[in-house]
PDB file of N, CA and C in Angstrom:
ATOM      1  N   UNK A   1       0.837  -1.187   0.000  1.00  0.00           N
ATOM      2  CA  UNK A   1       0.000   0.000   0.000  1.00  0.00           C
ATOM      3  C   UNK A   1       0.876   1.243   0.000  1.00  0.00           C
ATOM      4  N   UNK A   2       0.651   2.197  -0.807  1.00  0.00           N
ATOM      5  CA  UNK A   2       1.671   3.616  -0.424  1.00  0.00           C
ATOM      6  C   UNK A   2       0.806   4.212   0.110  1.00  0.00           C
ATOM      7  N   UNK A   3       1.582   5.281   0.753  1.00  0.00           N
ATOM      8  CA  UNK A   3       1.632   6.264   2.376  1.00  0.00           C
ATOM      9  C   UNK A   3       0.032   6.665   2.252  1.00  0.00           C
ATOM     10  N   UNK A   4      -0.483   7.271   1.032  1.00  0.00           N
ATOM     11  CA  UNK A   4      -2.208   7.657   1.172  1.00  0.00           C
ATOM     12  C   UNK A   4      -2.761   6.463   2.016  1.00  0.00           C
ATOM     13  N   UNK A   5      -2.927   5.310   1.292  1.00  0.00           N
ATOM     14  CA  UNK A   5      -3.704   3.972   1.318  1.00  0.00           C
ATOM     15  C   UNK A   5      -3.524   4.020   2.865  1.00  0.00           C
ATOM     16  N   UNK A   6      -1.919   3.834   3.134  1.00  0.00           N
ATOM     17  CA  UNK A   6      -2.123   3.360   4.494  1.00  0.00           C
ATOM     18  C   UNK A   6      -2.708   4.348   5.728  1.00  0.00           C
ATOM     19  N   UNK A   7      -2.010   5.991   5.320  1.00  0.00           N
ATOM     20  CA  UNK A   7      -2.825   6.928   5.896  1.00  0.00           C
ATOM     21  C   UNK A   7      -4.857   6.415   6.180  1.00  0.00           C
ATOM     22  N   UNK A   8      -5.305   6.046   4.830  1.00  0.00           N
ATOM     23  CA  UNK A   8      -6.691   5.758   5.356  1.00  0.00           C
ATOM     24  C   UNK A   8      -7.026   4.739   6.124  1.00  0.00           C
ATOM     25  N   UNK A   9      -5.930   3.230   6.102  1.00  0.00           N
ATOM     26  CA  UNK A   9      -6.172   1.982   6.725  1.00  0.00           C
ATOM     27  C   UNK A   9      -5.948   2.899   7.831  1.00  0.00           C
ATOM     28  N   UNK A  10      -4.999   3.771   8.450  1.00  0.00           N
ATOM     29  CA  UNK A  10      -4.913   3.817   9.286  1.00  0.00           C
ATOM     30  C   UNK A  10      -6.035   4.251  10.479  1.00  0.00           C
ATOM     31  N   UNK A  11      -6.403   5.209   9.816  1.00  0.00           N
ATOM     32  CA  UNK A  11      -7.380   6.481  10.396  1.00  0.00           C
ATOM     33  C   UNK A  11      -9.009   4.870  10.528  1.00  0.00           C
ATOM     34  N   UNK A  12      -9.209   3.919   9.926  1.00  0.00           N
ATOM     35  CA  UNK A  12     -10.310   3.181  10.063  1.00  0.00           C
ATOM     36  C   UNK A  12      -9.584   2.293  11.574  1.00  0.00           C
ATOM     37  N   UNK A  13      -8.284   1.614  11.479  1.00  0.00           N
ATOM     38  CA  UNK A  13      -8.027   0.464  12.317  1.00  0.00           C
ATOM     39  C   UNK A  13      -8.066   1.410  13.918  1.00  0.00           C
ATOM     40  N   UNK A  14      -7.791   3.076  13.063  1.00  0.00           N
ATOM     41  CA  UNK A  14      -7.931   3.753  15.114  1.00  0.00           C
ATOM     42  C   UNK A  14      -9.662   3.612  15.215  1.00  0.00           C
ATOM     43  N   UNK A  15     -10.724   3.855  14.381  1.00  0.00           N
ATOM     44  CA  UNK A  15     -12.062   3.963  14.396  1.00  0.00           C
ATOM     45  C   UNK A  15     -12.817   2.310  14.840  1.00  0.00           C
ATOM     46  N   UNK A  16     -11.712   1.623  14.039  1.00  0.00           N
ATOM     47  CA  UNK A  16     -12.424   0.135  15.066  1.00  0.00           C
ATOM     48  C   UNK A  16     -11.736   0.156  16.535  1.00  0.00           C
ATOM     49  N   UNK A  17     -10.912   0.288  16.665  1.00  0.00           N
ATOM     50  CA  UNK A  17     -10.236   0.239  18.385  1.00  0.00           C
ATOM     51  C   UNK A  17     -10.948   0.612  19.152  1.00  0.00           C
ATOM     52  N   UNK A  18     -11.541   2.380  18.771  1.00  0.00           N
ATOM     53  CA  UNK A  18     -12.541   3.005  19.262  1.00  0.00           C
ATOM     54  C   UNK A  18     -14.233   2.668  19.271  1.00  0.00           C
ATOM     55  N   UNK A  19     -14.497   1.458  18.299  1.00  0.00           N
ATOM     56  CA  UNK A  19     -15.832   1.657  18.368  1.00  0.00           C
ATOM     57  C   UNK A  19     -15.697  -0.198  18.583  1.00  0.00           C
ATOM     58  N   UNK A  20     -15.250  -0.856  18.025  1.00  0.00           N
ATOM     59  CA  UNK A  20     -15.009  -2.350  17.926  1.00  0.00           C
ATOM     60  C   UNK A  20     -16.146  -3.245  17.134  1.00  0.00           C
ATOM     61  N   UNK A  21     -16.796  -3.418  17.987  1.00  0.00           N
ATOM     62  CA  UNK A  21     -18.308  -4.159  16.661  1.00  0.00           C
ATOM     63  C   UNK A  21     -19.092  -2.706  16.832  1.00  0.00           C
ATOM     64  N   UNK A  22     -19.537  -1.940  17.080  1.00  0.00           N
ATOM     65  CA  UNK A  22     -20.371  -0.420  16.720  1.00  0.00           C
ATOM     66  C   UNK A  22     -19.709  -0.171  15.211  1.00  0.00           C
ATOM     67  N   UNK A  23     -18.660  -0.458  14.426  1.00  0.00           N
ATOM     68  CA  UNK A  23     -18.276   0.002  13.887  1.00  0.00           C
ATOM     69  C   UNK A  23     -19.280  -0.143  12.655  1.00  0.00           C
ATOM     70  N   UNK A  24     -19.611   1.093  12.143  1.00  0.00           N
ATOM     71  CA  UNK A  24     -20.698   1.343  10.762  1.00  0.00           C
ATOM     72  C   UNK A  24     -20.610  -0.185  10.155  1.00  0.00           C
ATOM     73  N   UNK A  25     -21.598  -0.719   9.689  1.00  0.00           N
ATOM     74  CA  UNK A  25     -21.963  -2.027   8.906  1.00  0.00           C
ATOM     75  C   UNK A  25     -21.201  -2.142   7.297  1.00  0.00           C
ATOM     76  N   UNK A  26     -21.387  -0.777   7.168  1.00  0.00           N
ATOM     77  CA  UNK A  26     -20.428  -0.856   5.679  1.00  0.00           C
ATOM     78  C   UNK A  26     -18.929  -0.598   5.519  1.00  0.00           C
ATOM     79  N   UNK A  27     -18.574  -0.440   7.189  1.00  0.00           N
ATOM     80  CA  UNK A  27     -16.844  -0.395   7.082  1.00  0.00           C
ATOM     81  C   UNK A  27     -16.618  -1.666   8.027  1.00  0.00           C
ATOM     82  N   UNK A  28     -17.487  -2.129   8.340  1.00  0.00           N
ATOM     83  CA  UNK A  28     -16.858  -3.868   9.954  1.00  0.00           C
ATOM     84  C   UNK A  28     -18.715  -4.459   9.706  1.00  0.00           C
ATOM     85  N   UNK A  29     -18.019  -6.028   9.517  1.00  0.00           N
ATOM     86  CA  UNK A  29     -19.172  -6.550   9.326  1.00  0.00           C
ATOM     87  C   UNK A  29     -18.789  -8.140  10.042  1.00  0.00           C
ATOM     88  N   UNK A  30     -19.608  -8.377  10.584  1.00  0.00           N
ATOM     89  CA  UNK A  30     -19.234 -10.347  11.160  1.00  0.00           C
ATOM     90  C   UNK A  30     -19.712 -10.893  10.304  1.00  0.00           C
ATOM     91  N   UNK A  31     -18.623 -11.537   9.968  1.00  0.00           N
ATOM     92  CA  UNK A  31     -18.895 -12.962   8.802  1.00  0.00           C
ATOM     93  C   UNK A  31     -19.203 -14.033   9.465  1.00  0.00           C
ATOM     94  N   UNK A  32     -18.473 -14.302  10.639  1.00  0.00           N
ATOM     95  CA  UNK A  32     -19.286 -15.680  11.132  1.00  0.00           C
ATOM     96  C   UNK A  32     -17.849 -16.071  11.752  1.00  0.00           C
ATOM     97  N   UNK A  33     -18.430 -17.245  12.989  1.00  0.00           N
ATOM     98  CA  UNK A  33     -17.434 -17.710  14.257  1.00  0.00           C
ATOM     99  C   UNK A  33     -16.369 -16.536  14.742  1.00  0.00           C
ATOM    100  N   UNK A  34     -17.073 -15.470  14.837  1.00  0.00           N
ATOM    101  CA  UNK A  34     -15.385 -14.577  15.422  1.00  0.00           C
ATOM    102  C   UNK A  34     -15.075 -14.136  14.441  1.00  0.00           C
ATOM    103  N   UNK A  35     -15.303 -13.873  13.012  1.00  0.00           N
ATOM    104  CA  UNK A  35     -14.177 -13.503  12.075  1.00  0.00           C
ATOM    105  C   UNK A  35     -15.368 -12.492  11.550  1.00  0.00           C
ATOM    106  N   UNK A  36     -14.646 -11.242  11.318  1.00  0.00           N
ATOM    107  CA  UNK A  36     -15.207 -10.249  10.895  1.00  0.00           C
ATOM    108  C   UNK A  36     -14.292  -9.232   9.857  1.00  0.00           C
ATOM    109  N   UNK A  37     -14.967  -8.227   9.722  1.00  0.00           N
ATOM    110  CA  UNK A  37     -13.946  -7.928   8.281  1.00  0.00           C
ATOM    111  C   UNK A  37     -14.007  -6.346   8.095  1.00  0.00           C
ATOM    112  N   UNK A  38     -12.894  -5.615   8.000  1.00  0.00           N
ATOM    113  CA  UNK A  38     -12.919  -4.588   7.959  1.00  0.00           C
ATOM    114  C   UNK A  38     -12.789  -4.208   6.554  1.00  0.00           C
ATOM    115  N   UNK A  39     -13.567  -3.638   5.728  1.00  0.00           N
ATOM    116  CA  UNK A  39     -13.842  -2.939   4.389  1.00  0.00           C
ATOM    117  C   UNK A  39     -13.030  -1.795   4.210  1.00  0.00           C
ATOM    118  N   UNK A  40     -12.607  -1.348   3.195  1.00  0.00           N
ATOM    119  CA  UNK A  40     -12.544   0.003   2.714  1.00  0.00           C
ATOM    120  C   UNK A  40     -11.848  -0.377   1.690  1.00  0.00           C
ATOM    121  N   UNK A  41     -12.785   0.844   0.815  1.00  0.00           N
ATOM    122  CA  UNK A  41     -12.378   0.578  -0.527  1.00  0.00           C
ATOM    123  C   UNK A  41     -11.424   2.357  -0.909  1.00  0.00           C
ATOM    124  N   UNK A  42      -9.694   2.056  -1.382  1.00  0.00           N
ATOM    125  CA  UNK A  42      -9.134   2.769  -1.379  1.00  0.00           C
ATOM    126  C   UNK A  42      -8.659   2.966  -3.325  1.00  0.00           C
ATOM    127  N   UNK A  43      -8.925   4.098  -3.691  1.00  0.00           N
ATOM    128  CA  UNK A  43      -8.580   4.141  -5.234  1.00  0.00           C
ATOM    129  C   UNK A  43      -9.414   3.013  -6.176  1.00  0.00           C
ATOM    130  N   UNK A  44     -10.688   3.060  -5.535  1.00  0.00           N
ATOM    131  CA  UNK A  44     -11.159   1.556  -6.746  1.00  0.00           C
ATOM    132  C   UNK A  44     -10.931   0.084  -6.205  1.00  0.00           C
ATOM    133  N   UNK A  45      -9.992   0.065  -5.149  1.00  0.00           N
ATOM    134  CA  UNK A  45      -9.238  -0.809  -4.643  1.00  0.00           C
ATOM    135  C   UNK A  45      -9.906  -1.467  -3.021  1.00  0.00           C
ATOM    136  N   UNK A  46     -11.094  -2.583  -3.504  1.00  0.00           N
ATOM    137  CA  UNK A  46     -11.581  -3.093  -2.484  1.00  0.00           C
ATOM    138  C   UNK A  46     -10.790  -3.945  -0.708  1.00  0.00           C
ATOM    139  N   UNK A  47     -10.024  -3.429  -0.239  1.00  0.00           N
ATOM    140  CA  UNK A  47      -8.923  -4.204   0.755  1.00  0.00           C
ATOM    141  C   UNK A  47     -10.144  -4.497   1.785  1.00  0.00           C
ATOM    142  N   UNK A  48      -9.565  -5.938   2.027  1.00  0.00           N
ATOM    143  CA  UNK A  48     -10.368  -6.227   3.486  1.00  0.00           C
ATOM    144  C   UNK A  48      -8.936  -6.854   4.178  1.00  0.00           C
ATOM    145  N   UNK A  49      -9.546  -6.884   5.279  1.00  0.00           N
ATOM    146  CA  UNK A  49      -8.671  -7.215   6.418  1.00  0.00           C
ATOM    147  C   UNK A  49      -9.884  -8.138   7.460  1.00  0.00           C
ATOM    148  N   UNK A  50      -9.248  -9.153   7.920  1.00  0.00           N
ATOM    149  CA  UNK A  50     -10.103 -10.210   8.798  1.00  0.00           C
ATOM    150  C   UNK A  50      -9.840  -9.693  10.184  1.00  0.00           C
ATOM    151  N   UNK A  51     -10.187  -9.687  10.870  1.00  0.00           N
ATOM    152  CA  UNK A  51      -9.948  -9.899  12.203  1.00  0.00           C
ATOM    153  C   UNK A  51     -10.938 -10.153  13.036  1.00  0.00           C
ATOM    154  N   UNK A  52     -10.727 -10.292  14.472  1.00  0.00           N
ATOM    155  CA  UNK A  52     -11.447 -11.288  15.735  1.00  0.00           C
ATOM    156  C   UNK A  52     -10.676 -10.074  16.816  1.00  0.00           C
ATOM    157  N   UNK A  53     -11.941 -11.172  17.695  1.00  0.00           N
ATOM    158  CA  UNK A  53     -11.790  -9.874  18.953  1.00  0.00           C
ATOM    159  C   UNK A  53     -11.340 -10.991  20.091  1.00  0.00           C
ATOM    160  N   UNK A  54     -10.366 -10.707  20.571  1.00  0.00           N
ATOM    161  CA  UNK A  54      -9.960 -11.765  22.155  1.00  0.00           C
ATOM    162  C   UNK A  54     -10.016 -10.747  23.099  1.00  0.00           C
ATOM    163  N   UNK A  55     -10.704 -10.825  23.823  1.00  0.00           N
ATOM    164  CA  UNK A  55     -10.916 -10.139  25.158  1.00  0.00           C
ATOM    165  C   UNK A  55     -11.150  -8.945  24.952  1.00  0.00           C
ATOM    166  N   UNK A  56     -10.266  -7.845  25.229  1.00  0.00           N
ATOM    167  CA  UNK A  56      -9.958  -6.040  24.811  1.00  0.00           C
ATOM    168  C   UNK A  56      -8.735  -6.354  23.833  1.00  0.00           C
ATOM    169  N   UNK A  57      -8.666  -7.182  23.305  1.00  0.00           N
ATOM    170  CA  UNK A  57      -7.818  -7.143  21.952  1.00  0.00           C
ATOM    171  C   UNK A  57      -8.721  -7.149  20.095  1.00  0.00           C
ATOM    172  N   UNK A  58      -8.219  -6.686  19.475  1.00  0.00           N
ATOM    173  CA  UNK A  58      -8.494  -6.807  18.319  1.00  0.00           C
ATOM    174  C   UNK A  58      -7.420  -7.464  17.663  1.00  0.00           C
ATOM    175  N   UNK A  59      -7.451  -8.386  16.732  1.00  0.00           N
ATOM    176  CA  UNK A  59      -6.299  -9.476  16.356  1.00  0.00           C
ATOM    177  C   UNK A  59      -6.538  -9.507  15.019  1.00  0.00           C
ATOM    178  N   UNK A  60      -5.602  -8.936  13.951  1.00  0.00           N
ATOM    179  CA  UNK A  60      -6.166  -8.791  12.155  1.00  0.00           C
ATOM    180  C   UNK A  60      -5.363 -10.062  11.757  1.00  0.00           C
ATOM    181  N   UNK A  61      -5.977 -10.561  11.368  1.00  0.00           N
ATOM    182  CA  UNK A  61      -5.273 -12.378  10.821  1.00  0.00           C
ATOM    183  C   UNK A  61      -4.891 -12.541   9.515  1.00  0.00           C
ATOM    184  N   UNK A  62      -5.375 -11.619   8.617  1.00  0.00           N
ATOM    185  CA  UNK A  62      -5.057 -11.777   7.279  1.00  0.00           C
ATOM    186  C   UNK A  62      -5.779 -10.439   6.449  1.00  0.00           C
ATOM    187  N   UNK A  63      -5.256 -10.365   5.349  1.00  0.00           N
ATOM    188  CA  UNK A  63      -5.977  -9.212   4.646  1.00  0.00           C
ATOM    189  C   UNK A  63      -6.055  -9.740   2.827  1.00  0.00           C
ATOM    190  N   UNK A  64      -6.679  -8.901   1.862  1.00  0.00           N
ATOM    191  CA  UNK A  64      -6.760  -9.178   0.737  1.00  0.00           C
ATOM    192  C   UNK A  64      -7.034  -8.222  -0.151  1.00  0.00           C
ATOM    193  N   UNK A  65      -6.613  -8.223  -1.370  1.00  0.00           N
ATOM    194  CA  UNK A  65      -7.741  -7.333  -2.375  1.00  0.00           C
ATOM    195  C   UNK A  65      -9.120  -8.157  -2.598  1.00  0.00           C
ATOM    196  N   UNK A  66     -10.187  -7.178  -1.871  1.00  0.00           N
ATOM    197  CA  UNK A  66     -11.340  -8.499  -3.156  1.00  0.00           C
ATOM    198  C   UNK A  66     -11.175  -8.163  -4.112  1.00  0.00           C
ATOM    199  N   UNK A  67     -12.059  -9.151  -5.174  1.00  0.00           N
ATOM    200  CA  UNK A  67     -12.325  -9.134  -6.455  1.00  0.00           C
ATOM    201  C   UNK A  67     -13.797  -9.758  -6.628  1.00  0.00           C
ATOM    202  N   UNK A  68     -13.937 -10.945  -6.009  1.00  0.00           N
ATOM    203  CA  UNK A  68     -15.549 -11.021  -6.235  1.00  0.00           C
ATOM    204  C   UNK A  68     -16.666 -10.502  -5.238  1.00  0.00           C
ATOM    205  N   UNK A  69     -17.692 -11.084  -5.145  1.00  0.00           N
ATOM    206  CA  UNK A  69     -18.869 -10.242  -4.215  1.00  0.00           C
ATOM    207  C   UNK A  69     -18.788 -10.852  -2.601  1.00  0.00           C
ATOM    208  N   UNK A  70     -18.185 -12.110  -3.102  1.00  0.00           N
ATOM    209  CA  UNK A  70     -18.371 -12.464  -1.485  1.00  0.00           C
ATOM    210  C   UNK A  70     -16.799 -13.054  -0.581  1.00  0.00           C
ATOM    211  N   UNK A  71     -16.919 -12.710   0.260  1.00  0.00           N
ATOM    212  CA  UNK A  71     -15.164 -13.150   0.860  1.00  0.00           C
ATOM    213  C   UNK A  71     -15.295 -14.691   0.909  1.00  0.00           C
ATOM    214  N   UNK A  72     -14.151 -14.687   0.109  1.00  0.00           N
ATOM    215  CA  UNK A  72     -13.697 -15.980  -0.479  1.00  0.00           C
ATOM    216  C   UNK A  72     -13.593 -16.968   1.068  1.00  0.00           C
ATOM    217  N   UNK A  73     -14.174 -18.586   0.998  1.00  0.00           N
ATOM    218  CA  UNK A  73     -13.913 -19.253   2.115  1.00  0.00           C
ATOM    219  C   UNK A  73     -12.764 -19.443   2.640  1.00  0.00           C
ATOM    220  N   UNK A  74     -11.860 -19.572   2.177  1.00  0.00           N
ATOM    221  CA  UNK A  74     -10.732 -19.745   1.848  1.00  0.00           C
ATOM    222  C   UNK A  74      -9.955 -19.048   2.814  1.00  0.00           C
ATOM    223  N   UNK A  75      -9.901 -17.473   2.694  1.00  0.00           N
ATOM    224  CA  UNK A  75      -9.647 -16.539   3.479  1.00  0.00           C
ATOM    225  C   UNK A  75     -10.471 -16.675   4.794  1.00  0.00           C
ATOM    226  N   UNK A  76     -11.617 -17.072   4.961  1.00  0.00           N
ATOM    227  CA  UNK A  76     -12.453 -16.845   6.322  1.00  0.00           C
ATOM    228  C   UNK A  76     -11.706 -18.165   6.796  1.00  0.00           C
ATOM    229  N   UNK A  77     -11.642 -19.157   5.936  1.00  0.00           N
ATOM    230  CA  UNK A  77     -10.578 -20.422   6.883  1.00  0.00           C
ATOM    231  C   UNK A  77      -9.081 -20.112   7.545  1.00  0.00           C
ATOM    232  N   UNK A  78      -8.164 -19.370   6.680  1.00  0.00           N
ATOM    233  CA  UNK A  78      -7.230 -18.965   7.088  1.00  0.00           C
ATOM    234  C   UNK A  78      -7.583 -17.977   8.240  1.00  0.00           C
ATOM    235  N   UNK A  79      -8.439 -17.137   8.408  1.00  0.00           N
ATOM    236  CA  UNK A  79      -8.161 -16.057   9.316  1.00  0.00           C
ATOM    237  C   UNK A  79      -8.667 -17.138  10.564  1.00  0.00           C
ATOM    238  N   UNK A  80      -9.436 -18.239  10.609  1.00  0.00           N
ATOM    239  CA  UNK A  80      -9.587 -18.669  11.602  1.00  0.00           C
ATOM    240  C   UNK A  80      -8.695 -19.470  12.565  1.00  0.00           C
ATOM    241  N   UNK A  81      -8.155 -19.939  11.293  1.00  0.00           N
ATOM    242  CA  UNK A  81      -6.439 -20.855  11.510  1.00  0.00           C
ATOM    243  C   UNK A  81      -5.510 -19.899  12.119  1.00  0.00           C
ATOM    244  N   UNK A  82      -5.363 -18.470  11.475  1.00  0.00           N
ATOM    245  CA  UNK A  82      -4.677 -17.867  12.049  1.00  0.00           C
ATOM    246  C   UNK A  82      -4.814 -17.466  13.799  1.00  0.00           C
ATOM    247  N   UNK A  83      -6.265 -17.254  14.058  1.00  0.00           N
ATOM    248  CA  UNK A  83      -6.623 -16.905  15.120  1.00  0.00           C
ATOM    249  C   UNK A  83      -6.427 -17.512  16.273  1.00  0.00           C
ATOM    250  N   UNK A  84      -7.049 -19.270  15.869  1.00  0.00           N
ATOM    251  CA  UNK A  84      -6.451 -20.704  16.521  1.00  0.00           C
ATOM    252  C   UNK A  84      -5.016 -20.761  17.201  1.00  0.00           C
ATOM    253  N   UNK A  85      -4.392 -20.187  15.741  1.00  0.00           N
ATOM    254  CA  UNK A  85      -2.931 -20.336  15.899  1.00  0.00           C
ATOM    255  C   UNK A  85      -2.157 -19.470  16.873  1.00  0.00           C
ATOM    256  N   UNK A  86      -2.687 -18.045  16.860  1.00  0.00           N
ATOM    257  CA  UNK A  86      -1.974 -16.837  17.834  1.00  0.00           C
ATOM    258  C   UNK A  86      -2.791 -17.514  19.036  1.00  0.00           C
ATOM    259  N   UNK A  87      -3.788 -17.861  19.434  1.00  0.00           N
ATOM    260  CA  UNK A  87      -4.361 -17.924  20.842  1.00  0.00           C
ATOM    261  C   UNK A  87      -3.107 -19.180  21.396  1.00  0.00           C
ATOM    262  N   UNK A  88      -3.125 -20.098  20.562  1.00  0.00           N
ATOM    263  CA  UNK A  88      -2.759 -21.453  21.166  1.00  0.00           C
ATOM    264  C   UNK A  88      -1.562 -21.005  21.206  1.00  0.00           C
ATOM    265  N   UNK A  89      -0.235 -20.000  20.870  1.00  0.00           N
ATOM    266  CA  UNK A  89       0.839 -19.502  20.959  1.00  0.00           C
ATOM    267  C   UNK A  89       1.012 -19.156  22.084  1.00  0.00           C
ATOM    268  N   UNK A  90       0.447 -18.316  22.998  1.00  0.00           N
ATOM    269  CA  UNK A  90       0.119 -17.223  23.826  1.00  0.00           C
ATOM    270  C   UNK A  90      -0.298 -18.228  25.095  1.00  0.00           C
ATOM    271  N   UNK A  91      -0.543 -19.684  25.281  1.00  0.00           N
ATOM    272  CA  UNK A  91      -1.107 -20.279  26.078  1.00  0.00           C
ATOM    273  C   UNK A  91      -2.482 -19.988  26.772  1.00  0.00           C
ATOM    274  N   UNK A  92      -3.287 -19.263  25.682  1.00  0.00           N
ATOM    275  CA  UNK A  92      -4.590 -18.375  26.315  1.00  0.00           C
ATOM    276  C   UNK A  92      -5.660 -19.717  25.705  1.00  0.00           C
ATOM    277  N   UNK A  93      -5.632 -20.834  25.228  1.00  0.00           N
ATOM    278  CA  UNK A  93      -6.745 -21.546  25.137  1.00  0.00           C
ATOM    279  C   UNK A  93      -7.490 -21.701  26.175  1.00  0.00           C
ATOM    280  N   UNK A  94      -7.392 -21.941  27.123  1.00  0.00           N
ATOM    281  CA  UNK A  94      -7.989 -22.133  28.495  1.00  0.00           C
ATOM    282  C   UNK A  94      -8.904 -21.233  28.647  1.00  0.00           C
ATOM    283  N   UNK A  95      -8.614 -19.526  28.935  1.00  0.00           N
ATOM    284  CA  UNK A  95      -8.844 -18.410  29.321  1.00  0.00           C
ATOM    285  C   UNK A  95     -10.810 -18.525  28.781  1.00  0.00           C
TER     286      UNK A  95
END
């Protein structure tokens, strides 16, 4: 991403910190088990980013350009794997 792009990821990832699931439906949406998805479309350029919420954490597991209408399974599997994967790192399965 150059410095604009990320300037805007940026200014949204402080607006989810601050709002977390409140966040407007057309910029954070739950896809399902924990995995939710932060939108914004920068230059034409649809980017999502996955992430899950552990406790007072927000945890982004993976990101993408879309291209079709619906987030690919594929990606909602990985971000879950990913999520699996940082908890069970951290020894927080239990918690």
């Amino acid at each position: 991403m150059d410095i604009s792009h990320q300037a805007k990821a940026k200014r949204w990832f402080k607006a989810l910190a601050e709002l977390g699931p409140d966040l407007p439906e057309e910029y954070g949406k739950h896809l399902c088990d924990g995995v939710w998805e932060l939108r914004l479309i920068i230059q034409h350029h649809q980017h999502r980013f996955l992430y899950s919420f552990w406790k007072d954490l927000i945890v982004v597991t993976n990101a993408f350009l879309k291209k079709s209408a619906e987030v690919p399974k594929a990606e909602i599997e990985k971000s879950q794997k990913a999520m699996a994967d940082w908890i069970l790192r951290r020894g927080w399965e239990d918690l």
